[in-house]
PDB file of N, CA and C in Angstrom:
ATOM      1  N   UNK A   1       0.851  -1.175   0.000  1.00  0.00           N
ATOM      2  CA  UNK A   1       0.000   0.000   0.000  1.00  0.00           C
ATOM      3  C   UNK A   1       0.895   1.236   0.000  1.00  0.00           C
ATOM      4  N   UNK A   2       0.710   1.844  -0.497  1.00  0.00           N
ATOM      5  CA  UNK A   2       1.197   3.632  -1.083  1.00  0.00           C
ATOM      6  C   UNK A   2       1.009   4.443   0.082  1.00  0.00           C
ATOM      7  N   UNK A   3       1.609   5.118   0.825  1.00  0.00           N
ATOM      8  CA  UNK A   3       1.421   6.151   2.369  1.00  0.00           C
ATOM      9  C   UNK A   3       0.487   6.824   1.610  1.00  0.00           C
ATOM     10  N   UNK A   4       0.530   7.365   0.456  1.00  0.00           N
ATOM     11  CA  UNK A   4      -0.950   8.714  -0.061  1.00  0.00           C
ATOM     12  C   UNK A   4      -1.953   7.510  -0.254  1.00  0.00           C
ATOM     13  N   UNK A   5      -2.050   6.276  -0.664  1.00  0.00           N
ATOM     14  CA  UNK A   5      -3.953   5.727  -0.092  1.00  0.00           C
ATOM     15  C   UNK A   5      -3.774   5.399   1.440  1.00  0.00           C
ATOM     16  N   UNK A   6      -2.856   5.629   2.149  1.00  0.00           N
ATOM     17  CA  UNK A   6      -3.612   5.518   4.003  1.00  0.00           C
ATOM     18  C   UNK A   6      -3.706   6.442   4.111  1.00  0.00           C
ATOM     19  N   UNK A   7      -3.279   7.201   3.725  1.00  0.00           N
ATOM     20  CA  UNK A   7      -3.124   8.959   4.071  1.00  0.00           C
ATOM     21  C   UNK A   7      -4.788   9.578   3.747  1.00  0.00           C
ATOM     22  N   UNK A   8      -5.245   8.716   2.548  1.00  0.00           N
ATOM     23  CA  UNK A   8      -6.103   9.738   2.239  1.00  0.00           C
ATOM     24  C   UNK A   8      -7.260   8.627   2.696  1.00  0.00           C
ATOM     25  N   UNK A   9      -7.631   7.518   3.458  1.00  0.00           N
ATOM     26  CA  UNK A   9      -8.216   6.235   4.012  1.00  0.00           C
ATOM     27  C   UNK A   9      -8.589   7.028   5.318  1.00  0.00           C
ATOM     28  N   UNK A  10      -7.063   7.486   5.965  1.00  0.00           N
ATOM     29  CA  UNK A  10      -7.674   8.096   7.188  1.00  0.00           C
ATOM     30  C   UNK A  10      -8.142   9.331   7.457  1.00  0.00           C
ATOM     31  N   UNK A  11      -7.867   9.936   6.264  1.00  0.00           N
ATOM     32  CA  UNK A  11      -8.187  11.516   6.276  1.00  0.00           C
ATOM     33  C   UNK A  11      -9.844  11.538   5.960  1.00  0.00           C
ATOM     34  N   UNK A  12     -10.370  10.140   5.059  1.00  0.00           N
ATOM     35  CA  UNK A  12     -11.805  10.390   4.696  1.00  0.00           C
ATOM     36  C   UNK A  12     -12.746  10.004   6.095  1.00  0.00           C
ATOM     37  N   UNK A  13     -11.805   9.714   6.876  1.00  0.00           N
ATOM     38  CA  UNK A  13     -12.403   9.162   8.174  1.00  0.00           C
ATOM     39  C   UNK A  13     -12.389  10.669   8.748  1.00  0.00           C
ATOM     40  N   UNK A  14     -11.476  11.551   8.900  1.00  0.00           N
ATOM     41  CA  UNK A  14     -12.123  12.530   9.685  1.00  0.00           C
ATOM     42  C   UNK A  14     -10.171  12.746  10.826  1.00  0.00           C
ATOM     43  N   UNK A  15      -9.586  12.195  10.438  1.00  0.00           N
ATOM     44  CA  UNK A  15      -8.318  12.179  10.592  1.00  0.00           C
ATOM     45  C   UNK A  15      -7.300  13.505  10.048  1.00  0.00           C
ATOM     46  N   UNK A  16      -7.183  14.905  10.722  1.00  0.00           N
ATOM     47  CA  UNK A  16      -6.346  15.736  10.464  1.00  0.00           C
ATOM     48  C   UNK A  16      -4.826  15.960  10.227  1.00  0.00           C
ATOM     49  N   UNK A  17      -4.251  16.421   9.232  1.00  0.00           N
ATOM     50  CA  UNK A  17      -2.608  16.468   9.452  1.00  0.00           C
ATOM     51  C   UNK A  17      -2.040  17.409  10.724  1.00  0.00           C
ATOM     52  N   UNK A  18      -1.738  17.112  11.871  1.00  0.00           N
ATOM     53  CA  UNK A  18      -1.015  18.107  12.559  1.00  0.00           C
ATOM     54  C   UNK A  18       0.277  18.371  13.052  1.00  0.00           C
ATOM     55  N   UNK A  19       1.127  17.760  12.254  1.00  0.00           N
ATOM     56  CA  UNK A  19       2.717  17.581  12.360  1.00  0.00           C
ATOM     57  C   UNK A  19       3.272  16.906  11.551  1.00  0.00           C
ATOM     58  N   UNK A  20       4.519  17.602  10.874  1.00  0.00           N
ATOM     59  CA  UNK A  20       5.009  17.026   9.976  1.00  0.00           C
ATOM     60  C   UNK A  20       6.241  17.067  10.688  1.00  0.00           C
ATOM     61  N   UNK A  21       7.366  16.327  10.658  1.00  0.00           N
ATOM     62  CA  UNK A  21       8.838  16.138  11.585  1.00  0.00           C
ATOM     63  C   UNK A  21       9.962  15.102  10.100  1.00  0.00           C
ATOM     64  N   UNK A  22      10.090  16.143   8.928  1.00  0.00           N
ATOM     65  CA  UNK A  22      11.094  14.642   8.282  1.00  0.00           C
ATOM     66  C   UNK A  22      10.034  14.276   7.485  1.00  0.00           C
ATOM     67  N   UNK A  23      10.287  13.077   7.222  1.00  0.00           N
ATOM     68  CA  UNK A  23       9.178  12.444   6.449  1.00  0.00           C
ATOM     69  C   UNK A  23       8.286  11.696   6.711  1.00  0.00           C
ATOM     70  N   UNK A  24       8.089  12.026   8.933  1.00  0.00           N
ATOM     71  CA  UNK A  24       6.592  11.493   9.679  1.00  0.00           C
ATOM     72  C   UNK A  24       5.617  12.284   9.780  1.00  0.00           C
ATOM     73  N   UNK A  25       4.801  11.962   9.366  1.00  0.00           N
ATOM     74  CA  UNK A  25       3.221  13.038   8.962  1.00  0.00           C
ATOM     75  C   UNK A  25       2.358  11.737   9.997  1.00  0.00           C
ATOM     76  N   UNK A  26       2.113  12.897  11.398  1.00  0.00           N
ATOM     77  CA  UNK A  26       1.129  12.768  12.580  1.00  0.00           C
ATOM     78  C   UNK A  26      -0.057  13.187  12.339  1.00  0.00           C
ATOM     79  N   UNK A  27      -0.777  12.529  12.754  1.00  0.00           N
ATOM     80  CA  UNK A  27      -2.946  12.603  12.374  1.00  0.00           C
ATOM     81  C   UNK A  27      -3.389  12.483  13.738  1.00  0.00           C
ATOM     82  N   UNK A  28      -3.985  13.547  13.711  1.00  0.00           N
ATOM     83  CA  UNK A  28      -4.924  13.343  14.908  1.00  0.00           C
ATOM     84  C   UNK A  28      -6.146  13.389  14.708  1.00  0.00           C
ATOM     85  N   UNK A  29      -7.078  12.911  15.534  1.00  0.00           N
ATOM     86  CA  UNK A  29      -8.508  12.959  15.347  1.00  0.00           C
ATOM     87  C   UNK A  29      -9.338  13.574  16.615  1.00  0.00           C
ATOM     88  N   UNK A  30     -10.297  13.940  16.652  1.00  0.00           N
ATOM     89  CA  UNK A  30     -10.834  15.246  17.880  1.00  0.00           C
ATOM     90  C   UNK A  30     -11.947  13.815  18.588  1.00  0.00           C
ATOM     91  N   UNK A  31     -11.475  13.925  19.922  1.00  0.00           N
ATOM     92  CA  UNK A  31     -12.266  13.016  21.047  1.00  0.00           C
ATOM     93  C   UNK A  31     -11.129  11.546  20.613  1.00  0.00           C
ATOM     94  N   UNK A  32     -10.331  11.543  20.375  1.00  0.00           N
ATOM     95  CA  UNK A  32      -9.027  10.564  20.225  1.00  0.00           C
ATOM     96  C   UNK A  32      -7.597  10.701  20.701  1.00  0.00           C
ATOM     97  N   UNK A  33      -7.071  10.160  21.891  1.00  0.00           N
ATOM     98  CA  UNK A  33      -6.585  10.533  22.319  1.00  0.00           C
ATOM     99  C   UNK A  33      -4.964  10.102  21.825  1.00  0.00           C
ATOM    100  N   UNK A  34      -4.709   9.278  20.766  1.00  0.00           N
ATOM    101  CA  UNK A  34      -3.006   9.230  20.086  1.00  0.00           C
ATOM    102  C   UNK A  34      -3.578   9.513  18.582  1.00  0.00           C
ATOM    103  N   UNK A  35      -2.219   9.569  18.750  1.00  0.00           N
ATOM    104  CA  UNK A  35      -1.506  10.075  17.249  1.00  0.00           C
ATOM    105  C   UNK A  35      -1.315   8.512  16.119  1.00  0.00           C
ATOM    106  N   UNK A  36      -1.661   8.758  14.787  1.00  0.00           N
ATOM    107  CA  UNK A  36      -0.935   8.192  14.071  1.00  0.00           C
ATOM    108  C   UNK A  36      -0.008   8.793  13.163  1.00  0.00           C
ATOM    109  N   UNK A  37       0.934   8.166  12.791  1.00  0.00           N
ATOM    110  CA  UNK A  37       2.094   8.555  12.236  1.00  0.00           C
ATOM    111  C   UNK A  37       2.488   7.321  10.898  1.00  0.00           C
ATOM    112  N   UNK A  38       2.619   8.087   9.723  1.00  0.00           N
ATOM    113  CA  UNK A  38       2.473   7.548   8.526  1.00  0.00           C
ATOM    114  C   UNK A  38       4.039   8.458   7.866  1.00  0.00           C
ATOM    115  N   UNK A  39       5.097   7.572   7.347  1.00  0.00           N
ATOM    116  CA  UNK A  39       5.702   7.757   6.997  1.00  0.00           C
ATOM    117  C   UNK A  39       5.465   7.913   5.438  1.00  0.00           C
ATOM    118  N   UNK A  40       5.903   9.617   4.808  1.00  0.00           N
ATOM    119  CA  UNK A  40       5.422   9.947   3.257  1.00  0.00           C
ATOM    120  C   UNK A  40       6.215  10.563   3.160  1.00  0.00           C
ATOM    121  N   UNK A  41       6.781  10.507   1.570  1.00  0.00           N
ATOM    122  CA  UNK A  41       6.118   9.410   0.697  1.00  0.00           C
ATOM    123  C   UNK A  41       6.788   8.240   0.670  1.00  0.00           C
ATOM    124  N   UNK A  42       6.092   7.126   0.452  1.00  0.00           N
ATOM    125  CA  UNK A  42       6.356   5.860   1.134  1.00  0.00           C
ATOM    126  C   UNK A  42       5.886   4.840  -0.205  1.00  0.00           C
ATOM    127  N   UNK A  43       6.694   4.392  -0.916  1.00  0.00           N
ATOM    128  CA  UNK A  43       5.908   3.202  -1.901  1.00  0.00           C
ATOM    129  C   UNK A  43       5.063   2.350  -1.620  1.00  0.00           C
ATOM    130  N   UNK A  44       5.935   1.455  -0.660  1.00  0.00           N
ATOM    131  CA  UNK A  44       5.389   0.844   0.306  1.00  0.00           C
ATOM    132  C   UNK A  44       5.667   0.784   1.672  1.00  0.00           C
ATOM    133  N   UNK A  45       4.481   1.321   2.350  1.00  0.00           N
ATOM    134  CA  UNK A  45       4.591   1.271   3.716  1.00  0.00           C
ATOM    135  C   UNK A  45       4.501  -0.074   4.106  1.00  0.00           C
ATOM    136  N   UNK A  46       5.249  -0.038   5.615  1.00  0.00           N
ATOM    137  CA  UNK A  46       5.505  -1.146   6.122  1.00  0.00           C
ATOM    138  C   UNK A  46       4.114  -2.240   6.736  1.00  0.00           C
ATOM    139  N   UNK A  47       3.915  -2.960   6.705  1.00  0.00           N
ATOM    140  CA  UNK A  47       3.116  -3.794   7.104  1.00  0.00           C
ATOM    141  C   UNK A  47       2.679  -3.381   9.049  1.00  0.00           C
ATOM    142  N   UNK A  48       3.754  -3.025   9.499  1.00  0.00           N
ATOM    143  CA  UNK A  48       3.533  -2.346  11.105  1.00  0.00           C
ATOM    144  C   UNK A  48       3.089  -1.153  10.994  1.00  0.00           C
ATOM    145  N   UNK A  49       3.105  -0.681  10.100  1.00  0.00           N
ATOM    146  CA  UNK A  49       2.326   0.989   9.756  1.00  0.00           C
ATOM    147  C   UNK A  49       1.364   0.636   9.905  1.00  0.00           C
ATOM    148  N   UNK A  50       1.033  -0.297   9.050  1.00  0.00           N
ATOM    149  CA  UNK A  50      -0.358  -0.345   8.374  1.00  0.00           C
ATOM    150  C   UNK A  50      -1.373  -1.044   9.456  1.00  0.00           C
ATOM    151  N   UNK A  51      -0.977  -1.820  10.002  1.00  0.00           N
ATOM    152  CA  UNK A  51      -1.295  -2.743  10.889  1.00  0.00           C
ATOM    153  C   UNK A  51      -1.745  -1.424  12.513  1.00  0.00           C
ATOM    154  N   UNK A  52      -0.645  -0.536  12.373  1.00  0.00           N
ATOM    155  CA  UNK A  52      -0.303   0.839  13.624  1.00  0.00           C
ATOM    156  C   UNK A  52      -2.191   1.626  13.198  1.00  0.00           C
ATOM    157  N   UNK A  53      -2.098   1.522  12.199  1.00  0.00           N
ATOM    158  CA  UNK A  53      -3.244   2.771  11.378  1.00  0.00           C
ATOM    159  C   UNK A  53      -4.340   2.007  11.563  1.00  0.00           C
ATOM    160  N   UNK A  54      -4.638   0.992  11.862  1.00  0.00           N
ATOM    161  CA  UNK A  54      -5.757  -0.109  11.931  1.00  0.00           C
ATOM    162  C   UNK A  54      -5.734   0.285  12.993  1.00  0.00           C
ATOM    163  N   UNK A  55      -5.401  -0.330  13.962  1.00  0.00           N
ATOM    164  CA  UNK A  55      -5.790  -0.539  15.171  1.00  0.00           C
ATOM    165  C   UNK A  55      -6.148   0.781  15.773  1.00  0.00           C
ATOM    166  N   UNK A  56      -5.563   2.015  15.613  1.00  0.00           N
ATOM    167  CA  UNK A  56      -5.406   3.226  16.033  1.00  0.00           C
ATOM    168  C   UNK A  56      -6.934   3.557  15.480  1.00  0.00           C
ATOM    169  N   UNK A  57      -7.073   3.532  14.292  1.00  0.00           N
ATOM    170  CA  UNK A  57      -8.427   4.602  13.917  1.00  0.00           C
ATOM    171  C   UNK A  57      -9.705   3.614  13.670  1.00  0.00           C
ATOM    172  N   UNK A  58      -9.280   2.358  14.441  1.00  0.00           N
ATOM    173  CA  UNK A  58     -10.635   1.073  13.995  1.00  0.00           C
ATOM    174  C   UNK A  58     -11.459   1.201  12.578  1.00  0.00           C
ATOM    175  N   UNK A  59     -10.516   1.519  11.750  1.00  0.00           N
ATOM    176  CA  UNK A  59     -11.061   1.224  10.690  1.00  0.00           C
ATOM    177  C   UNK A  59     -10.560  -0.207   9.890  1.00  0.00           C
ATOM    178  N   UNK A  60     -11.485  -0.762   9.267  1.00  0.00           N
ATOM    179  CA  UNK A  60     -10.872  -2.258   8.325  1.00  0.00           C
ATOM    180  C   UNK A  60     -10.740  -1.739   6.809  1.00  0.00           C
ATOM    181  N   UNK A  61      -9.639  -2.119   6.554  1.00  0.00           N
ATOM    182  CA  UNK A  61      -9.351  -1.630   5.528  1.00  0.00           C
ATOM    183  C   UNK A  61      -7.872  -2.706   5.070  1.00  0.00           C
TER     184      UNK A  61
END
């Protein structure tokens, strides 16, 4: 998976950009209390990203 389709997976969820540090781009979401962090641009992100972005924003995907 491509960091710009999680990027834009969690953003249609309601997931904001609020830190960029390098090439880690942090999302937060309002009444959620961590951060995800998606390394971009990314060909393929790592399987622990992806797996990090699941569990974090309970979305299946």
């Amino acid at each position: 998976m491509k960091s710009s389709e999680l990027i834009a997976i969690i953003e249609a969820d309601g997931w904001k950009l609020v830190r960029v540090k390098g090439s880690h781009h942090q999302f937060k979401k309002e009444g959620v209390n961590h951060l995800i962090t998606i390394s971009h641009p990314e060909k393929d992100v790592s399987r622990h990203q992806v797996a990090d972005a699941r569990r974090k924003s309970g979305l299946k995907f």
